[in-house]
Protein backbone atom coordinates (compact mmCIF):
# COMPACT_ATOMS: atom_id res chain seq x y z
CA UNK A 1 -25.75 -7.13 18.54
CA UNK A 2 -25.60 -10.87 18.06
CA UNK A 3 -27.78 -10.54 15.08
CA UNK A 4 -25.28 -8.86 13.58
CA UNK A 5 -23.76 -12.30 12.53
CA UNK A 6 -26.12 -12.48 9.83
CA UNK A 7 -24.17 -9.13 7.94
CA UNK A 8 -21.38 -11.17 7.17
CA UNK A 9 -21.87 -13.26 3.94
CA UNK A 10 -19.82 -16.13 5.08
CA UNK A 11 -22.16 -16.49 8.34
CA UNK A 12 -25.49 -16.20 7.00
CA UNK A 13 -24.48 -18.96 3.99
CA UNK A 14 -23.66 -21.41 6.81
CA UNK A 15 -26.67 -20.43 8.92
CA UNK A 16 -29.25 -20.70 5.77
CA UNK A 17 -28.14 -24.07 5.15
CA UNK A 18 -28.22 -24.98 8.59
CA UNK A 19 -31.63 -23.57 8.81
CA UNK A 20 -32.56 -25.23 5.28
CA UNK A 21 -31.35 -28.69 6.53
CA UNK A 22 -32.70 -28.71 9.77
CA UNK A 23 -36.32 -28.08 8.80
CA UNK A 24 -36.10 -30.91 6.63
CA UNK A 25 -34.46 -33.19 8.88
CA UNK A 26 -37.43 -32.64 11.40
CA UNK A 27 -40.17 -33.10 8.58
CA UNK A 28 -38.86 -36.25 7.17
CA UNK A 29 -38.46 -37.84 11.02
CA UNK A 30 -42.49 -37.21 11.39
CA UNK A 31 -42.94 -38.00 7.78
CA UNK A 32 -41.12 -41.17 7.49
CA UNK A 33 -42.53 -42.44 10.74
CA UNK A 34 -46.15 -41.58 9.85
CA UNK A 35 -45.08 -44.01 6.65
CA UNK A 36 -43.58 -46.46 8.31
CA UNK A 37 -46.39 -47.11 10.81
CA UNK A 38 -48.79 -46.65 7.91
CA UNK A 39 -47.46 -49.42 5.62
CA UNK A 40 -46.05 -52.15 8.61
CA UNK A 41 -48.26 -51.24 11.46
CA UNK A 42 -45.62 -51.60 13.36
CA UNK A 43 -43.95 -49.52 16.34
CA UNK A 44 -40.99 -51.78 16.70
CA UNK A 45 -40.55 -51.11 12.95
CA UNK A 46 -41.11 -47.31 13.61
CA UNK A 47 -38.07 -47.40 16.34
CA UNK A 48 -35.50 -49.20 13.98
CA UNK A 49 -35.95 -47.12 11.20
CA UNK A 50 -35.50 -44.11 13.67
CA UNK A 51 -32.68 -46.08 15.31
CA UNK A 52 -31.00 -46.45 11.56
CA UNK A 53 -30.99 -42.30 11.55
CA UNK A 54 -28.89 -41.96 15.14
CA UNK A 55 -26.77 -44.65 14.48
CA UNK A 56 -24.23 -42.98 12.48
CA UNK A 57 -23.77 -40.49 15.07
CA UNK A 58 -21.24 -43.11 16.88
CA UNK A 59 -18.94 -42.50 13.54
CA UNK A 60 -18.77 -38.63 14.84
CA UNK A 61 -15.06 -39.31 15.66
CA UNK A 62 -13.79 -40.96 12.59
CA UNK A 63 -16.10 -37.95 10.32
CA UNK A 64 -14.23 -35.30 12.48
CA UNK A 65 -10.84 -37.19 11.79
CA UNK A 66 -11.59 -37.58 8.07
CA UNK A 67 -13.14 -33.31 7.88
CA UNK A 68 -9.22 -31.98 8.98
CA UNK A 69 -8.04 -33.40 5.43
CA UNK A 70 -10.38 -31.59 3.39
CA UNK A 71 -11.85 -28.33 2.53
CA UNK A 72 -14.78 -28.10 5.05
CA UNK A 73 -16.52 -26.27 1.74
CA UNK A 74 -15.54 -28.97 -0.22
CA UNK A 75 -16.87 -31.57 2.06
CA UNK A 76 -20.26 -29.67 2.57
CA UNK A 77 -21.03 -29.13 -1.12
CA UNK A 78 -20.08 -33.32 -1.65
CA UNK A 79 -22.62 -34.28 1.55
CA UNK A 80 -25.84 -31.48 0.51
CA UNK A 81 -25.42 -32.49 -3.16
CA UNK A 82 -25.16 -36.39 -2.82
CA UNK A 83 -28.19 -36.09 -0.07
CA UNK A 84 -29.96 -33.86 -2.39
CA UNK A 85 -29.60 -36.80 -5.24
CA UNK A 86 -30.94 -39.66 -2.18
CA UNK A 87 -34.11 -37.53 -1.79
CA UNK A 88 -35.10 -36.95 -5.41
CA UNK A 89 -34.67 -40.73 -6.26
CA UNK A 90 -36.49 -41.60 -2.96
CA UNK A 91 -39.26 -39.24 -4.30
CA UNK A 92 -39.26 -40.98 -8.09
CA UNK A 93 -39.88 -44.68 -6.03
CA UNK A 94 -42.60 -43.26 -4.65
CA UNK A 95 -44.10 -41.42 -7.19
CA UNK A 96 -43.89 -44.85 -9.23
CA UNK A 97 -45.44 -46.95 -6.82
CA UNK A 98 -42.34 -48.93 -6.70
CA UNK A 99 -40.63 -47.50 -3.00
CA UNK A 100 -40.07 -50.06 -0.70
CA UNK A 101 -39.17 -50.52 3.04
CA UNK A 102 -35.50 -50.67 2.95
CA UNK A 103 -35.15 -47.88 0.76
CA UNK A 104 -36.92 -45.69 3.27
CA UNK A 105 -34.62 -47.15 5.81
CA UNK A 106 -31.37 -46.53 3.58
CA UNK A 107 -32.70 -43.10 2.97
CA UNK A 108 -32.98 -42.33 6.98
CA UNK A 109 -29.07 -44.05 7.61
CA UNK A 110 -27.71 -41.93 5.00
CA UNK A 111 -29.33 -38.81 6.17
CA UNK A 112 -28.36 -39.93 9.77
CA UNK A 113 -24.68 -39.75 7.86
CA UNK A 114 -25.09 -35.99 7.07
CA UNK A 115 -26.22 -35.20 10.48
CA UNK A 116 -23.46 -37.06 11.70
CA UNK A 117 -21.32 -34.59 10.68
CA UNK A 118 -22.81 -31.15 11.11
CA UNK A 119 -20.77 -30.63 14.65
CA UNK A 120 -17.52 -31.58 13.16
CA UNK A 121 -18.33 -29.65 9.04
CA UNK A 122 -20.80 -26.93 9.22
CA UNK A 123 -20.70 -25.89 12.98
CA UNK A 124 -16.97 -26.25 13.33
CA UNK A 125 -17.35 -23.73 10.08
CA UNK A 126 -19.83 -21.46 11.57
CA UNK A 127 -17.63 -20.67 14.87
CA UNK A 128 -14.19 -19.92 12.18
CA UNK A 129 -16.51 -17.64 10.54
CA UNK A 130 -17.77 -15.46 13.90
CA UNK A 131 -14.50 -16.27 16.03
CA UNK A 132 -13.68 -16.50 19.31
CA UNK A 133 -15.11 -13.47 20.64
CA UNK A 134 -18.51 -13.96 18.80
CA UNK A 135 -18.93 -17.47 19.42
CA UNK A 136 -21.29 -17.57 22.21
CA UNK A 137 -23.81 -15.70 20.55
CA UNK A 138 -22.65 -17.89 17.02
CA UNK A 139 -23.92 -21.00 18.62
CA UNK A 140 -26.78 -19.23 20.46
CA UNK A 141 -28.29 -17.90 17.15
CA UNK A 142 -27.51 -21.29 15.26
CA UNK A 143 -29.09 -23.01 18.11
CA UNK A 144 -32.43 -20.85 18.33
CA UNK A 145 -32.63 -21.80 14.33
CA UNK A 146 -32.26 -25.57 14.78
CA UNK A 147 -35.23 -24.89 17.78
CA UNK A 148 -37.39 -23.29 15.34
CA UNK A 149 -36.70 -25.37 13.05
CA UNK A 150 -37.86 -28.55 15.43
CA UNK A 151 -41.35 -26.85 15.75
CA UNK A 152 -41.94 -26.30 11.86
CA UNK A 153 -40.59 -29.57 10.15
CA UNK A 154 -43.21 -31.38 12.62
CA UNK A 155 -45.91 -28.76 11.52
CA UNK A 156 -45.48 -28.96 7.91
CA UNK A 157 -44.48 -32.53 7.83
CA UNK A 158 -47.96 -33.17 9.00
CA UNK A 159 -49.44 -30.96 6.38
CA UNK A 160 -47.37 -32.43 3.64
CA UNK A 161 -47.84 -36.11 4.68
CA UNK A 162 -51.59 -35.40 3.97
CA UNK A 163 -51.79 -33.29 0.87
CA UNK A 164 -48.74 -34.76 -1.17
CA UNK A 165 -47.62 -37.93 0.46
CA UNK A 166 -44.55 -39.50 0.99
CA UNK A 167 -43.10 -38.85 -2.89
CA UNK A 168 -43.80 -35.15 -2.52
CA UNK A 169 -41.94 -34.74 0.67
CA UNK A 170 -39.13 -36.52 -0.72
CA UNK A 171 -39.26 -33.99 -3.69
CA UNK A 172 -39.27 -31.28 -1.40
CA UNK A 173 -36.29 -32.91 0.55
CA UNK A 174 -34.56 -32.57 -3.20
CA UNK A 175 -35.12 -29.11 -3.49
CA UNK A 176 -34.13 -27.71 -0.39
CA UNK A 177 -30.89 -30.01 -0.34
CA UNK A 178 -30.29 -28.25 -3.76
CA UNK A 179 -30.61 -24.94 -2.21
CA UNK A 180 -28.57 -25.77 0.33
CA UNK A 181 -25.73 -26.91 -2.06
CA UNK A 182 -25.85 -23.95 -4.04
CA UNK A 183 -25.59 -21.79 -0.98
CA UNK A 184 -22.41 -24.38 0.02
CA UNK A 185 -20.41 -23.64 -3.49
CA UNK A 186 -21.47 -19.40 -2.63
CA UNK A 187 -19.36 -20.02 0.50
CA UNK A 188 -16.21 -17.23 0.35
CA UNK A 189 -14.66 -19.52 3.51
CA UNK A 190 -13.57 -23.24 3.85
CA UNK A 191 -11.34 -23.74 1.31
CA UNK A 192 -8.49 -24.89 3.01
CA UNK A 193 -7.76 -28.31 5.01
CA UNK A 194 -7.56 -27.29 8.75
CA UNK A 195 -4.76 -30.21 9.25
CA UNK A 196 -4.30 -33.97 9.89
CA UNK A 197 -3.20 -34.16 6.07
CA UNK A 198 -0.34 -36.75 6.85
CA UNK A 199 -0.74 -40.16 8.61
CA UNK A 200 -3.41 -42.73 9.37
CA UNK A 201 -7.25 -41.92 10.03
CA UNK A 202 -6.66 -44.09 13.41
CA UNK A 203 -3.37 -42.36 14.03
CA UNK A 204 -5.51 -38.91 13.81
CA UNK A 205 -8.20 -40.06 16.12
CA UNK A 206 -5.50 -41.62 18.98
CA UNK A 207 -4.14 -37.70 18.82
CA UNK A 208 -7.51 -36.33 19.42
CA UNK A 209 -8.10 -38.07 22.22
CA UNK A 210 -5.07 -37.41 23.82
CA UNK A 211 -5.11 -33.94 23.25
CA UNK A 212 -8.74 -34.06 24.91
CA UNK A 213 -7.42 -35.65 27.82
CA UNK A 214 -5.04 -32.80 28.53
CA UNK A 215 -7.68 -30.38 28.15
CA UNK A 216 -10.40 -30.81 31.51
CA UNK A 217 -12.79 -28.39 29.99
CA UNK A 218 -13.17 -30.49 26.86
CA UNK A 219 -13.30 -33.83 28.63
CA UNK A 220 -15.75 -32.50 30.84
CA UNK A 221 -17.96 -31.25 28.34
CA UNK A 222 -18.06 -34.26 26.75
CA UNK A 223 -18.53 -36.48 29.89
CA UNK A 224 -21.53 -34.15 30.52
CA UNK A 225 -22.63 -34.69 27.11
CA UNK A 226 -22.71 -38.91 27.64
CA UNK A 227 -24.64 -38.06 30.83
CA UNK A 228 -27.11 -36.08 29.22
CA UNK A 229 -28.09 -37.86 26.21
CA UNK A 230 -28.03 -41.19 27.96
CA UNK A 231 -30.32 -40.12 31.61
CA UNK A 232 -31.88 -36.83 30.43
CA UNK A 233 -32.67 -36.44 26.29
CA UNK A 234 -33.99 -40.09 26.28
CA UNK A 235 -36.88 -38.25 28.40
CA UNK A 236 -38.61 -37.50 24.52
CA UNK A 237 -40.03 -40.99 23.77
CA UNK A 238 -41.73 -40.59 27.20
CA UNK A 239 -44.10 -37.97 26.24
CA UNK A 240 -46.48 -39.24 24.22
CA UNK A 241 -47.08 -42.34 26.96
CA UNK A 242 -47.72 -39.85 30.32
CA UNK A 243 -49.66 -37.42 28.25
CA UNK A 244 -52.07 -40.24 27.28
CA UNK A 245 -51.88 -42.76 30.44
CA UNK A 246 -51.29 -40.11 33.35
CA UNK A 247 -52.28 -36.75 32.26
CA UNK A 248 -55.27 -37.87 29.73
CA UNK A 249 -54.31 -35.32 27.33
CA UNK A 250 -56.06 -34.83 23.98
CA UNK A 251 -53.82 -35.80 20.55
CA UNK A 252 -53.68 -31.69 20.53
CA UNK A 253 -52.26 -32.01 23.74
CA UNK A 254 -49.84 -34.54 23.19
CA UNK A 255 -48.49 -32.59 20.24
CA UNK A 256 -48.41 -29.54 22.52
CA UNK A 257 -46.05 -31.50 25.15
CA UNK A 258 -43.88 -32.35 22.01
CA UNK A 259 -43.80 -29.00 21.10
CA UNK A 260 -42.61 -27.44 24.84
CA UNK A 261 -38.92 -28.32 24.66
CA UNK A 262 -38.84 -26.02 20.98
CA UNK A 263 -40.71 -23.40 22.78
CA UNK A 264 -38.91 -23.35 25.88
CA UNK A 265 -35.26 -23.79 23.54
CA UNK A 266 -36.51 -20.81 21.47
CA UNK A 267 -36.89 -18.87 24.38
CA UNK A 268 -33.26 -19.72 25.75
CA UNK A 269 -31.43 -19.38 22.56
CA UNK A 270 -33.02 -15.48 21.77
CA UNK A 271 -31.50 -14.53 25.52
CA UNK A 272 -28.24 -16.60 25.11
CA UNK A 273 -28.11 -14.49 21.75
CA UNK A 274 -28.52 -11.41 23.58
CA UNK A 275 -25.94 -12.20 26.49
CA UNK A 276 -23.68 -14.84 25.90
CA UNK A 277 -20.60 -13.14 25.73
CA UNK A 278 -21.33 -12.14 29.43
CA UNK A 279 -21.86 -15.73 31.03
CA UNK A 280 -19.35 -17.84 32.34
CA UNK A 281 -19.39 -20.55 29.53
CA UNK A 282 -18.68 -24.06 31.70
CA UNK A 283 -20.64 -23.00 34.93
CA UNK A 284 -23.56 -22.30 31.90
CA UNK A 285 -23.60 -25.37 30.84
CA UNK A 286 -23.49 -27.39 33.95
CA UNK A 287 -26.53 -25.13 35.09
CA UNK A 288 -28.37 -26.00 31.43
CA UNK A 289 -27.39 -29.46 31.90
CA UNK A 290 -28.95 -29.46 35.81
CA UNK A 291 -32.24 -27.49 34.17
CA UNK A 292 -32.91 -30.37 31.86
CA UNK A 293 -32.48 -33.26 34.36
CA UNK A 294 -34.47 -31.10 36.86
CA UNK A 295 -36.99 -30.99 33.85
CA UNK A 296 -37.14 -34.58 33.36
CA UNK A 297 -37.66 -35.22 37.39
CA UNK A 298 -40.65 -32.43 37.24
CA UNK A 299 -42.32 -34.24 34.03
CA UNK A 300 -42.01 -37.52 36.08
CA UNK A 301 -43.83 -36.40 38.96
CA UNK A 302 -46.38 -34.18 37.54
CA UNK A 303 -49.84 -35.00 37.09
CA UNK A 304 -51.45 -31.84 35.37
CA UNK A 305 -51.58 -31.03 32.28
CA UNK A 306 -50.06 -27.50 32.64
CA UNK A 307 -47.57 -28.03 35.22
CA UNK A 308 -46.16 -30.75 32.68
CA UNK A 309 -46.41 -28.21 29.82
CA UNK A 310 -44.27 -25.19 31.98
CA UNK A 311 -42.13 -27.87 33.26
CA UNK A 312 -40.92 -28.93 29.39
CA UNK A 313 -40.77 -25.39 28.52
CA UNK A 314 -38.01 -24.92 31.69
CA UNK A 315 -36.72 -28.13 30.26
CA UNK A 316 -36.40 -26.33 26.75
CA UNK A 317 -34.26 -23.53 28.02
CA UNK A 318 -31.67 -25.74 29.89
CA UNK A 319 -31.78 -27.60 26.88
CA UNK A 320 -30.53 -24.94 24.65
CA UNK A 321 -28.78 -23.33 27.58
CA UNK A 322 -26.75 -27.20 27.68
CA UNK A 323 -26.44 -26.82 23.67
CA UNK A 324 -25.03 -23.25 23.18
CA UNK A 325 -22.14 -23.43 25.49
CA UNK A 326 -21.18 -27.56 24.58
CA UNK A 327 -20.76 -25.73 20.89
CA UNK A 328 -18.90 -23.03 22.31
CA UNK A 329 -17.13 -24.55 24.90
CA UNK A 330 -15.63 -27.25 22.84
CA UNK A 331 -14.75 -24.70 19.82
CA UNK A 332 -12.91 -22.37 22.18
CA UNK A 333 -10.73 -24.76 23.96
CA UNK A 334 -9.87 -27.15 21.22
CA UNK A 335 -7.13 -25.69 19.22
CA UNK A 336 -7.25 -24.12 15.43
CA UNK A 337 -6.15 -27.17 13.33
CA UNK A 338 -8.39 -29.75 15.65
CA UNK A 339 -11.47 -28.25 16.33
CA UNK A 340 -13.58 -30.43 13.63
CA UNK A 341 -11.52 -33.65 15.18
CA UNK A 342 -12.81 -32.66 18.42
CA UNK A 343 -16.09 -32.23 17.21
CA UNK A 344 -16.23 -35.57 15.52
CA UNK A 345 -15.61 -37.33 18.84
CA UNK A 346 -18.66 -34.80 20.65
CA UNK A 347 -20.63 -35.78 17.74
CA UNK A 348 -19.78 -39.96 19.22
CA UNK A 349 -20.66 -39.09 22.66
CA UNK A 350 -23.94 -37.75 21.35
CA UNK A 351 -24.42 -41.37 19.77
CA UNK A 352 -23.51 -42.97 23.17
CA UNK A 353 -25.76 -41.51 24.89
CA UNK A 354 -28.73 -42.93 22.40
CA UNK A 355 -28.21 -46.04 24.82
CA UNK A 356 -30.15 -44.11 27.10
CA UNK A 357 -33.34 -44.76 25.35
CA UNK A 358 -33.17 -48.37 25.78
CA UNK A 359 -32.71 -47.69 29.70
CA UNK A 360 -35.92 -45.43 29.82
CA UNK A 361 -38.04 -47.78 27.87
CA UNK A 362 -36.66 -50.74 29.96
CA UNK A 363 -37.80 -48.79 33.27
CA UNK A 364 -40.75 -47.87 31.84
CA UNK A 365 -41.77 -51.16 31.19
CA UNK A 366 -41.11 -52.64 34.48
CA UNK A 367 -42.12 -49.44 36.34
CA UNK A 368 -44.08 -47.41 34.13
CA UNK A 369 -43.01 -44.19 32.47
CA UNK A 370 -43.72 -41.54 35.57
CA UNK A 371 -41.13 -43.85 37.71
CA UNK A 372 -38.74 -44.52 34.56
CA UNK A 373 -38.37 -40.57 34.07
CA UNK A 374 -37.78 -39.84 38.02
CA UNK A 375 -35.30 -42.87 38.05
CA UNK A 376 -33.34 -41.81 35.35
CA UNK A 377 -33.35 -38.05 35.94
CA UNK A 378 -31.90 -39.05 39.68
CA UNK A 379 -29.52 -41.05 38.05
CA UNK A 380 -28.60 -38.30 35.94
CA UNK A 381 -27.99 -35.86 38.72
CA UNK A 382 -25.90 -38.42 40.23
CA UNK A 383 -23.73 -38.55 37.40
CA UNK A 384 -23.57 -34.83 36.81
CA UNK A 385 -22.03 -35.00 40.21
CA UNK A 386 -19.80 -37.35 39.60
CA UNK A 387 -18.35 -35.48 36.16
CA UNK A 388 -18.25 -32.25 38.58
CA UNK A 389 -16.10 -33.94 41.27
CA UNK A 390 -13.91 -35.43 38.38
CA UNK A 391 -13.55 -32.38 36.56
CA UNK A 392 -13.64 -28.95 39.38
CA UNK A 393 -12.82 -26.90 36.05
CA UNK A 394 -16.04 -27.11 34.60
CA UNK A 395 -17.41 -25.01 37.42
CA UNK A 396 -14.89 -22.40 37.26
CA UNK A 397 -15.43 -19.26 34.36
């Protein structure tokens, strides 16, 4: 039984974090934007401070470099208890009356630097702990946490934001960092440096990428990665625009729509649990990856409230079908002493693709959003194609 996983002390340390982190990382994003838009009235102010959290994503590859070198224990106690120390100053400013703009900003880039490294740190540590013959359902499980966790930061955040205010979250944000650290030191695993110990940071990166390169699995998986965060993830900031303009949804409604990908991700991640070990892991993922994009196209061209809602929730289980097996795939063909190297440079990709939102707003604006999403998720097809036809191994078990 996958569930299983969470016997083993080592596991379920790295999972409760995970879980810990996550649910604050999805409160503060609602949270900090309600703020934002509170104090500037501003949307384009809104964007940059959300842009400031993905940015550091594009350092994935230098993180992952920099995480073969030292202790991945070591490095996850440093990054929960330094975070930990942001949030409760962020929450003093506020409670004083003296909290600013740019430190809300700072805060978001330097949580967008933890998050930059959980593939590379505490994923990369959660598939040493379950192996190579639990992995599948590993990343399945994690993944069904991070999807619960999507649904109740949002939730609470919204709850929070009203009864405590900014301040309080931010105090909250403290104490579950704190937790989280104290589960990191518990950790019985990690205390070793996994490699890369001698020569330059560069010089460590250059290797990587070679030793991608010889490896068609991995460099398809993270070619499929560009092409779905740039033409199908970007479909998000869509949402809220064609449930108000095309399918006249309620606010209710809207949060509803925002809420179908967790749903339908949920509901992927509890089978993948269940069965992972006895699906082909790259055809998997090209079929997730298809799922979304055929998600997107379906949102684009729907015009009922329901059909939009069953559509996301299909688009939730390719999503976490797509999720799962990039994890797993890249974990099980990267070797021992590189895996959080090559998770540092899935953890860039990821950033790439963030380009993708500036493509969908563009087309939206010339177009509107139906057209943007059925552009882009045609275009995304196309490319998952042309990754296919590049790399044949990604369809083969």
């Amino acid at each position: 039984m996958p569930f299983a996983l969470l016997a083993d002390p080592a596991f379920r340390r790295v999972w409760m974090l995970g879980a810990l982190a996550g649910t604050m990382r999805w409160l503060d994003m609602l949270v900090v934007g309600v703020w934002v838009f509170d104090t500037t009235a501003s949307p384009f102010a809104v964007a940059v401070v959300t842009l400031l959290r993905l940015l550091p994503m594009l350092m994935g590859v230098f993180v992952g470099a920099f995480a073969e070198r030292v202790p991945l224990r070591s490095f996850l106690i440093v990054a929960l208890g330094l975070l930990s120390l942001v949030y409760g100053f962020l929450g003093l400013l506020a409670f004083s009356g003296a909290l600013q703009l740019w430190h809300v900003a700072l805060g978001a880039f330097v949580a967008g630097l933890y998050w930059s490294t959980e593939m590379s740190v505490r994923r990369t540590l959660a598939g040493e702990i379950a192996g190579p013959e639990r992995m599948g359902a590993a990343m399945a499980l994690d993944w069904g946490t991070f999807s619960v966790t999507r649904m109740i930061g949002p939730l609470a955040g919204g709850a929070l934001y009203t009864a405590i205010g900014l301040g309080g979250t931010y105090m909250i944000g403290f104490g579950l960092f704190l937790l989280a650290t104290v589960l990191a030191l518990a950790l019985p695993v990690g205390h070793a440096a996994r490699g890369g110990r001698g020569g330059a940071i560069f010089g460590t990166i250059r290797e990587g990428f070679r030793s991608a390169s010889a490896r068609p699995v991995i460099m398809g998986t993270l070619a499929v990665t560009i092409c779905l965060n740039f033409w199908g993830f970007p479909y998000a900031s869509m949402v809220p625009v064609v449930g108000k303009d095309v399918l006249l949804a309620s606010p209710f409604e809207v949060g509803l729509l925002n809420a179908a990908e967790g749903i339908g991700a949920l509901i992927g991640s509890i089978a993948l649990a269940s069965f992972a070990r006895k699906l082909a892991f790259a055809p998997a993922f090209v079929g997730g990856s298809a799922l979304v994009l055929l998600g997107v196209l379906g949102f684009g061209l729907s015009s009922l409230f329901d059909v939009s809602l069953g559509v996301l929730i299909m688009l939730g289980i390719g999503s976490a079908v797509f999720a799962t097996m990039q994890s797993t795939l890249m974990l099980t063909h990267a070797p021992a002493d590189q895996q959080s190297r090559m998770m540092g440079v899935l953890s860039t990709c990821i950033g790439i693709g963030q380009i993708g939102h500036l493509h969908i707003g563009i087309l939206a604006d010339w177009l509107g959003a139906p057209a943007a999403l059925a552009i882009t998720a045609i275009e995304g097809m196309a490319a998952l194609l042309l990754c296919l036809w590049f790399w044949p191994a990604m369809l083969r078990r």
